[in-house]
Every structure is written in C-alpha cells, then in structure tokens.
N, C-alpha and C. Protein backbone atom coordinates (compact mmCIF):
# COMPACT_ATOMS: atom_id res chain seq x y z
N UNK A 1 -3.10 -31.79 -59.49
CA UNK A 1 -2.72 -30.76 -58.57
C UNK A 1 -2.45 -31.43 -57.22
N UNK A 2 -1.52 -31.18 -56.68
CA UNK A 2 -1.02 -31.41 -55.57
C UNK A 2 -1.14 -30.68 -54.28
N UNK A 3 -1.49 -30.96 -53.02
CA UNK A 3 -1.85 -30.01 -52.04
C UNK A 3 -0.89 -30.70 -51.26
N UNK A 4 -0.30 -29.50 -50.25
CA UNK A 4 -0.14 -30.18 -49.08
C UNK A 4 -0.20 -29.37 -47.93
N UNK A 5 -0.66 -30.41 -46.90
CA UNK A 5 -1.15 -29.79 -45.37
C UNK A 5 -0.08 -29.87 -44.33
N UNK A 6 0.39 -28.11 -44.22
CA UNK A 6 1.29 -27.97 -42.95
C UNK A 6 0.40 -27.87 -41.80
N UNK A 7 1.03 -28.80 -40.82
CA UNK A 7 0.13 -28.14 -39.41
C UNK A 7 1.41 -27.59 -38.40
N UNK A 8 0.81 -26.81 -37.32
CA UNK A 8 1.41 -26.34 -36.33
C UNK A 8 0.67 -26.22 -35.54
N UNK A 9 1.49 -26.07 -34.52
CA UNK A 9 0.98 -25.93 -33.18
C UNK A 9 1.17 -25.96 -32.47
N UNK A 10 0.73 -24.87 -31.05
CA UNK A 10 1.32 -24.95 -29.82
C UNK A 10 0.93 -25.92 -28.60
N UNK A 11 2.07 -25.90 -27.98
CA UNK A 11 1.52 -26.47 -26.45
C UNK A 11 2.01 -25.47 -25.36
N UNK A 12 0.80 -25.86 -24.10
CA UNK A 12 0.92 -25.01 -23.42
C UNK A 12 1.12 -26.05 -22.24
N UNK A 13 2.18 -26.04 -20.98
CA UNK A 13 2.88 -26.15 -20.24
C UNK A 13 1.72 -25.57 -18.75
N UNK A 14 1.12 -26.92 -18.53
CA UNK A 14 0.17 -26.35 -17.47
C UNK A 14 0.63 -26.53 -16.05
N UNK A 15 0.52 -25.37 -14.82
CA UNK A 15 1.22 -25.41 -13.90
C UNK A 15 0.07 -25.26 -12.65
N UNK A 16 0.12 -25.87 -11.64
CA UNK A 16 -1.29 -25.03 -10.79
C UNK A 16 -1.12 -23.81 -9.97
N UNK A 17 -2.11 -23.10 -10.52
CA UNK A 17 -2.23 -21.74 -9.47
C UNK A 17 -2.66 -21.92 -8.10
N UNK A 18 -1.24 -21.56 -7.18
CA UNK A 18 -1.83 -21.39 -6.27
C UNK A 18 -2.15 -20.29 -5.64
N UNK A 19 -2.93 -19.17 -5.22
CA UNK A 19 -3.24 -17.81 -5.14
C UNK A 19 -1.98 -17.48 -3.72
N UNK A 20 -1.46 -16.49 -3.57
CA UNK A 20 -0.59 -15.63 -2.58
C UNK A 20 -1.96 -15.28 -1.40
N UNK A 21 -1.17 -15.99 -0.55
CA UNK A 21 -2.30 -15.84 0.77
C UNK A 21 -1.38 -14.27 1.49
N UNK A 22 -2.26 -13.59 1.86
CA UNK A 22 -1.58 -12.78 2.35
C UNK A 22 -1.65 -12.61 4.19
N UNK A 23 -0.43 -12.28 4.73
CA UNK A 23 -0.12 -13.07 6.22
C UNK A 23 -0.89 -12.72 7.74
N UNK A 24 -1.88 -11.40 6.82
CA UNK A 24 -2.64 -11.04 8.22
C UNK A 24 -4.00 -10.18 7.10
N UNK A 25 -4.99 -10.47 7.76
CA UNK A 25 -6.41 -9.81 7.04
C UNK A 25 -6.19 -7.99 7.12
N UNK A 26 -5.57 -7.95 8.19
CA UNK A 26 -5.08 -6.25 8.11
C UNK A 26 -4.26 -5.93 6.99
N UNK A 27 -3.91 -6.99 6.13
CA UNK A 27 -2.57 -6.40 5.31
C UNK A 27 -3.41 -5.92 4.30
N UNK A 28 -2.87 -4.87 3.25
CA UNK A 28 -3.38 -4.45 2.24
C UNK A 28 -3.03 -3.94 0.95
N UNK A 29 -3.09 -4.76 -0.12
CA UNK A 29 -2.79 -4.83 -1.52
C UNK A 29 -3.09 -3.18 -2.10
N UNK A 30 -3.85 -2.39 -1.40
CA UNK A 30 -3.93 -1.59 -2.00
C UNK A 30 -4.78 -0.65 -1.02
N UNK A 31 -4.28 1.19 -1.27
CA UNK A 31 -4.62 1.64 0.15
C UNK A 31 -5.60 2.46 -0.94
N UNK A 32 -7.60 2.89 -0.37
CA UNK A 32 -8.04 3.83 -1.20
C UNK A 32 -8.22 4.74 0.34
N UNK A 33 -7.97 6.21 -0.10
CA UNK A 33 -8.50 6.66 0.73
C UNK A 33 -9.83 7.33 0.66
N UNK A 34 -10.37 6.80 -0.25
CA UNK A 34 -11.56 7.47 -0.50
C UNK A 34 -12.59 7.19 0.56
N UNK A 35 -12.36 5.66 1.48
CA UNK A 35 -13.29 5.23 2.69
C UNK A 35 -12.86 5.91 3.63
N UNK A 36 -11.92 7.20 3.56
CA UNK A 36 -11.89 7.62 4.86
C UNK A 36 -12.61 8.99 4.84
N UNK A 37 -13.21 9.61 6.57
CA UNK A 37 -14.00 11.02 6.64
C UNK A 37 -13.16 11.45 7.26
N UNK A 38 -13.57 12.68 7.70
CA UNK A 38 -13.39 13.46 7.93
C UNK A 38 -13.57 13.11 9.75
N UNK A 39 -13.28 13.36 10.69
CA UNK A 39 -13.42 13.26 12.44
C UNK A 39 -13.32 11.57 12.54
N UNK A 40 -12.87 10.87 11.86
CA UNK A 40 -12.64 9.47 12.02
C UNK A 40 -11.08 9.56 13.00
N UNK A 41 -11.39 8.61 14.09
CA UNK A 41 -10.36 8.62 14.62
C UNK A 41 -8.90 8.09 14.52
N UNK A 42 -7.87 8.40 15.06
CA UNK A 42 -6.62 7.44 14.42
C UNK A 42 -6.80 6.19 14.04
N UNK A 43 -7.47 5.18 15.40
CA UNK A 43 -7.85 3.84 14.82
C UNK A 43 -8.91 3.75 14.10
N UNK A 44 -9.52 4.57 14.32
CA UNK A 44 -10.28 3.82 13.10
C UNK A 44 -10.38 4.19 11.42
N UNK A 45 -9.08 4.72 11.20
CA UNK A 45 -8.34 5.14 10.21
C UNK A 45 -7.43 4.06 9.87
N UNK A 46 -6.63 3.72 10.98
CA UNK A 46 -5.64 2.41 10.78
C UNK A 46 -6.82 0.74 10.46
N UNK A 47 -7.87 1.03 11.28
CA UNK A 47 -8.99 0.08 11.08
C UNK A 47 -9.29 -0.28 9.78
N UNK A 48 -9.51 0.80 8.74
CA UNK A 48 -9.92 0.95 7.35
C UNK A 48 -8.73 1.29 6.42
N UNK A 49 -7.29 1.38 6.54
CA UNK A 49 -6.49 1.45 6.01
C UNK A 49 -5.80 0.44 6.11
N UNK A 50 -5.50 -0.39 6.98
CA UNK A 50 -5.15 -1.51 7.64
C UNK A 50 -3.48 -1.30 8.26
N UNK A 51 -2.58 -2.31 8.53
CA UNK A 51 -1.79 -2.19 9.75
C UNK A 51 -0.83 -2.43 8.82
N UNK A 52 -0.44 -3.34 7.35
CA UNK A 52 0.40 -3.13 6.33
C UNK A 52 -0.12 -3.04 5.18
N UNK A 53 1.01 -2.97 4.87
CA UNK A 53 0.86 -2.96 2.88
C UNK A 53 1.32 -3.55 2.47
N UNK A 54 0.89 -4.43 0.89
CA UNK A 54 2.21 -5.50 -0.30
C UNK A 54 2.91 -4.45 -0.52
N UNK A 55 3.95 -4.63 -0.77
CA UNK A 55 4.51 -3.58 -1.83
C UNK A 55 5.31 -4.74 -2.81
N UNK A 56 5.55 -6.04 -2.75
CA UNK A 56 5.96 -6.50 -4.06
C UNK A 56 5.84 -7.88 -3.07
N UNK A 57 6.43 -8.67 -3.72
CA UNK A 57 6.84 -10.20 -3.80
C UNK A 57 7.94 -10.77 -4.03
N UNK A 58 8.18 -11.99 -3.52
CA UNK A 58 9.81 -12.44 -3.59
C UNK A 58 9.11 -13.80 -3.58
N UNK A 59 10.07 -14.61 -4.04
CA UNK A 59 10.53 -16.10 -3.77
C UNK A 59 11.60 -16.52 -2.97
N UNK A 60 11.31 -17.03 -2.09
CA UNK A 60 12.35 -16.74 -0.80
C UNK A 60 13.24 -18.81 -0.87
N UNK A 61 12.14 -19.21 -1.64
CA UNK A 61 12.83 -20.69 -1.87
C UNK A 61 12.48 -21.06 -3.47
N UNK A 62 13.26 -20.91 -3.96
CA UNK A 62 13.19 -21.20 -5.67
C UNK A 62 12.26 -22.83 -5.91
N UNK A 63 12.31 -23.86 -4.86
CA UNK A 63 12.07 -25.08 -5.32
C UNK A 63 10.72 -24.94 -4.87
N UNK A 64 10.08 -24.22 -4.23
CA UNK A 64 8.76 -24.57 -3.64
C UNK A 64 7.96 -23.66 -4.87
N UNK A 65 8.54 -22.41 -5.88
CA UNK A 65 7.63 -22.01 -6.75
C UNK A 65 7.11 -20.79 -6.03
N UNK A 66 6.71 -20.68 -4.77
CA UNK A 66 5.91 -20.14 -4.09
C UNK A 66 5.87 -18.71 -3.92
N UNK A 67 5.41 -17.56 -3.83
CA UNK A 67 5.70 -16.09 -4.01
C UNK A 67 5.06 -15.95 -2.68
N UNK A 68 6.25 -14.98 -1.89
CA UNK A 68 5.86 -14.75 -0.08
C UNK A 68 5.92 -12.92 -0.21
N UNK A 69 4.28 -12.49 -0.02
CA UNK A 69 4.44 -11.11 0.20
C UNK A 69 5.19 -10.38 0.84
N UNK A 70 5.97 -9.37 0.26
CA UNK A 70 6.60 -8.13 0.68
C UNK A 70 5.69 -7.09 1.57
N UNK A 71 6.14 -6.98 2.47
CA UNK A 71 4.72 -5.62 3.09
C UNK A 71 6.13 -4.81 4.01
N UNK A 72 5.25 -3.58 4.10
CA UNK A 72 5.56 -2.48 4.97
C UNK A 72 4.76 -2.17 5.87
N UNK A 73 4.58 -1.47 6.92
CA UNK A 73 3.86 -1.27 8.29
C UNK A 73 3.45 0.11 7.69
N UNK A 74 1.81 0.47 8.11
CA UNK A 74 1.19 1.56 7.93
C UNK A 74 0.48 1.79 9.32
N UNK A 75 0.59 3.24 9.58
CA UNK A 75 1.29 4.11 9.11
C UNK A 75 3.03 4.22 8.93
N UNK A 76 3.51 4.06 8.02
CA UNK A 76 4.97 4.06 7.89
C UNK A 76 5.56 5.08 8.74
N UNK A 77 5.06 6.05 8.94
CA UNK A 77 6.26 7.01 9.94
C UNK A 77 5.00 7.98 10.44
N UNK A 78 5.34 8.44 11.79
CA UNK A 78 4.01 9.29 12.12
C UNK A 78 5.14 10.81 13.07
N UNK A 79 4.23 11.69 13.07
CA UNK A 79 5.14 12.62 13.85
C UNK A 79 3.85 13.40 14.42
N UNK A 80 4.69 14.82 15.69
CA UNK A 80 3.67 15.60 15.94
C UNK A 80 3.99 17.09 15.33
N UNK A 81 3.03 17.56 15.23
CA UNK A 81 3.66 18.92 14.49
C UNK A 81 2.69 20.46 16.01
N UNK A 82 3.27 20.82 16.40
CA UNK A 82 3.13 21.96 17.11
C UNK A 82 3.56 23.07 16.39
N UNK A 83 1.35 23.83 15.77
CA UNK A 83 1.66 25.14 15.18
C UNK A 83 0.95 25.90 16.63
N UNK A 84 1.37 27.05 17.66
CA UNK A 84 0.70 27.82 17.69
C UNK A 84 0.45 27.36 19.52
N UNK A 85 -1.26 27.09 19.59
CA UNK A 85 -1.53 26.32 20.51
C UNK A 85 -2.22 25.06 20.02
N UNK A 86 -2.11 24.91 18.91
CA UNK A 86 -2.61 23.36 18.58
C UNK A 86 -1.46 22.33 18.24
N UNK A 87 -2.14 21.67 18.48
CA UNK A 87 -0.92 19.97 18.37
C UNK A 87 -1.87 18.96 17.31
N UNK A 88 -0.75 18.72 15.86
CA UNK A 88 -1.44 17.98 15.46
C UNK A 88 -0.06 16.43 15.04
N UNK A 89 -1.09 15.63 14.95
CA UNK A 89 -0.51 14.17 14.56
C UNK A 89 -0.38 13.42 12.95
N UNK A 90 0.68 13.53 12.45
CA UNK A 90 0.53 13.25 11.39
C UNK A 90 1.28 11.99 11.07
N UNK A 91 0.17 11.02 10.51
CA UNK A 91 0.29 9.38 9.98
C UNK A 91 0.79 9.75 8.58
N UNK A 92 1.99 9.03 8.59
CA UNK A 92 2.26 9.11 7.00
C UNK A 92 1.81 7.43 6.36
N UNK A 93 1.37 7.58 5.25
CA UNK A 93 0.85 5.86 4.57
C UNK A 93 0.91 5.72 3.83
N UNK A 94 2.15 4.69 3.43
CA UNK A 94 2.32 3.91 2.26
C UNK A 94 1.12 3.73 1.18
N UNK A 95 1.21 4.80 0.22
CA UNK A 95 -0.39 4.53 -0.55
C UNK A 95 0.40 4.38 -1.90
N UNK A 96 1.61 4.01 -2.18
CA UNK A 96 2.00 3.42 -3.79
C UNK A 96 3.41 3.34 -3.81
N UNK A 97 4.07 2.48 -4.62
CA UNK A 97 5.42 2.41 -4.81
C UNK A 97 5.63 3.39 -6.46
N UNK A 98 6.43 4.37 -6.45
CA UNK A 98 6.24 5.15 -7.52
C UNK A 98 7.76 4.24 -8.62
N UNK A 99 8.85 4.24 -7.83
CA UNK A 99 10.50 3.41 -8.34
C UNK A 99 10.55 2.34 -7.28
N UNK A 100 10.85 0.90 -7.97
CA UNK A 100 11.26 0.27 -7.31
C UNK A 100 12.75 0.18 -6.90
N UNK A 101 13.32 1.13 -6.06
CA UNK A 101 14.37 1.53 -5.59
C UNK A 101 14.97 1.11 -4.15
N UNK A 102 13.94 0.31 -3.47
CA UNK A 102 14.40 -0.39 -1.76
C UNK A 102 14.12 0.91 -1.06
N UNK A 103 14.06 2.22 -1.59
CA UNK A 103 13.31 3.06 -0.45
C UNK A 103 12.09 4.27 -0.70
N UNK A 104 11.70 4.48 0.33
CA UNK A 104 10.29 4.86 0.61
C UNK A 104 10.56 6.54 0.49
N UNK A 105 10.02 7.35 -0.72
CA UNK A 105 10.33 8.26 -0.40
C UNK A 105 8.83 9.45 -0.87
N UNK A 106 9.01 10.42 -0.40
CA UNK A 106 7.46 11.45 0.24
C UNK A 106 6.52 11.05 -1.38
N UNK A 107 6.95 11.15 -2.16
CA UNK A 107 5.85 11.08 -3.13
C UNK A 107 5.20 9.51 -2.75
N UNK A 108 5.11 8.76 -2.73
CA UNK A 108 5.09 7.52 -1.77
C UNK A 108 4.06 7.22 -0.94
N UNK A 109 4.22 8.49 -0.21
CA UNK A 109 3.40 8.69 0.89
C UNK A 109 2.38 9.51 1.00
N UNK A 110 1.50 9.10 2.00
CA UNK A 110 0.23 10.21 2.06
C UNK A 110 -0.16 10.53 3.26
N UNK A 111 0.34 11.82 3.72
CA UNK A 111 0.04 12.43 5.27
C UNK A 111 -1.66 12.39 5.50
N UNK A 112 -1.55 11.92 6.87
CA UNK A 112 -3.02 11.61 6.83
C UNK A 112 -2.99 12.94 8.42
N UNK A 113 -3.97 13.82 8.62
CA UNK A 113 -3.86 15.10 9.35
C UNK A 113 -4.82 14.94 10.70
N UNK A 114 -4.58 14.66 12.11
CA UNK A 114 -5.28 14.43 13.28
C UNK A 114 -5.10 15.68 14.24
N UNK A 115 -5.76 16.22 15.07
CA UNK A 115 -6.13 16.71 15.66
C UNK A 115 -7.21 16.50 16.21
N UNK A 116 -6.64 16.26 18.36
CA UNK A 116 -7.28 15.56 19.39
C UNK A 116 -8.18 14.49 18.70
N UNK A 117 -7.21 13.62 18.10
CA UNK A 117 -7.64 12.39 17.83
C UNK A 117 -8.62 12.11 16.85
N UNK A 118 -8.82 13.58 15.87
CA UNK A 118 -10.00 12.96 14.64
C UNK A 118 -8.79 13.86 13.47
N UNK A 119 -9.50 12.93 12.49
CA UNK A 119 -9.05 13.29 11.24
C UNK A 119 -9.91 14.58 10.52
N UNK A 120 -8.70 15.80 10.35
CA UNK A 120 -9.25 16.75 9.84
C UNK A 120 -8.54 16.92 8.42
N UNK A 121 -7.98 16.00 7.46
CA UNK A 121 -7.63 16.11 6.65
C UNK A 121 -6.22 15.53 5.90
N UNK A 122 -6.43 15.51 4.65
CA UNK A 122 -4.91 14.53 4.20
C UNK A 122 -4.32 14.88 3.00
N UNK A 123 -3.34 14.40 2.82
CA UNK A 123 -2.95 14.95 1.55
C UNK A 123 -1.73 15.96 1.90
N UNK A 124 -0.57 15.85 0.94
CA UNK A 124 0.47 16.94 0.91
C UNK A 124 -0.34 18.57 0.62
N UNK A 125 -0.75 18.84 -0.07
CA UNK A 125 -1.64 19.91 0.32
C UNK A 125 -2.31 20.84 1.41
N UNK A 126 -2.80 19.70 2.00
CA UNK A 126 -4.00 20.25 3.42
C UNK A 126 -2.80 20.01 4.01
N UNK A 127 -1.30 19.55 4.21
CA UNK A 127 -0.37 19.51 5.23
C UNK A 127 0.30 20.96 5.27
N UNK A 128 0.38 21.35 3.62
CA UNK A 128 1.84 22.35 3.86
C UNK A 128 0.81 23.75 4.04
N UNK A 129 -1.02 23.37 3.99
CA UNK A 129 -0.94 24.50 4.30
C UNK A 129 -1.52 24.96 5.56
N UNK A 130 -1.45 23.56 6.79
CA UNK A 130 -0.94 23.92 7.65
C UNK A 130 0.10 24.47 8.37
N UNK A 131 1.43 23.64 7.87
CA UNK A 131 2.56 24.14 8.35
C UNK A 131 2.91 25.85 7.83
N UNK A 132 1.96 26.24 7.03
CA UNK A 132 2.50 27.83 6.81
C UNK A 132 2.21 28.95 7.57
C-alpha cells in the first residue's frame, strides 16, 4: 500500500502596526451621551463631548502606508431658538455617520437643548417638543 503526503500551507505577510494617533486629546472616536446631565453647562458639555469627531480615515500619501484621521468640529452647527420669553441654544453633535455620502445630514445629529447656559435636555424629541 502506498501513501502519500500532501502538505499545504499558508503564509502570512507580516506588516507593523502602527496605531492612528489622533491630532488633539479633545478629538473623539465616538460621542456617548450618556456622560451628560442635566444643568451641565455649554462647556462643560463640549468638555465631555469633546471639540471633534473621526468620522473616517484617508491616506493622504499612499507610500508612507499611514491612515490620517478624518474629523468634524462639534458642536457641528449651533443656533438660537426664541419661543415666547425664553431663549434657548441649541448645539447640534455629530453623534454617527448613518451614509457615507460627504454630507452631514439631521439623522446624524443630536440637538443638545441650553437654556441660560445649562443643559435642559437633548434629543430630536425634547427639541420638537419645544418648538410646538
């Protein structure tokens, strides 16, 4: 009887990791708002949310290998809204990319709700049912 031994096998192509430094300690891979309360003030909302966001990565020089974070500025767009006799301030913040499409649009975003400078609430919800 005759045997015979096939072998196979892979190789693996080892490269070094170098980790994506990201360009300021304010930046942020990922927004929870669960660290935020309630009467926290604008900054110190932007404090704990931080001042950007990744939203992806590029290679800006093919020979260096290297991946240079994509970020956006948070709060991405802010406005005032006058119901009545109150004035309130609303931070909008980049809290997810839903299509990678090059633009930023409301599902996207997460109204964060101030009045005289504390946070009374967030969310498309607690917004529209202010504005009613």
């Amino acid at each position: 009887m005759m045997t015979a031994v096939f072998l196979s096998g892979c190789a693996t192509v080892y490269e070094p990791y170098e980790p994506v430094r990201d360009p300021d300690p304010a930046v942020r891979r990922f927004i929870s708002l669960h660290q935020l309360q309630k009467g926290t003030s604008r900054a110190g909302a932007k404090a704990v949310l931080g001042n950007q966001v990744v939203i992806g990565y590029e290679m800006p020089d093919i020979q260096s290998q290297r991946y240079k974070p994509v970020v956006a500025d948070n709060p991405y767009r802010s406005e005032e809204l006058a119901k009545g006799s109150r004035t309130y301030v609303i931070d909008y913040y980049l809290t997810g990319i839903q299509k990678s499409d090059g633009m930023v649009s409301d599902d996207e975003l997460t109204p964060l709700v101030f009045e005289a400078d504390a946070l009374i609430g967030w969310g498309w919800d607690f917004l529209n049912n202010i504005k009613k």
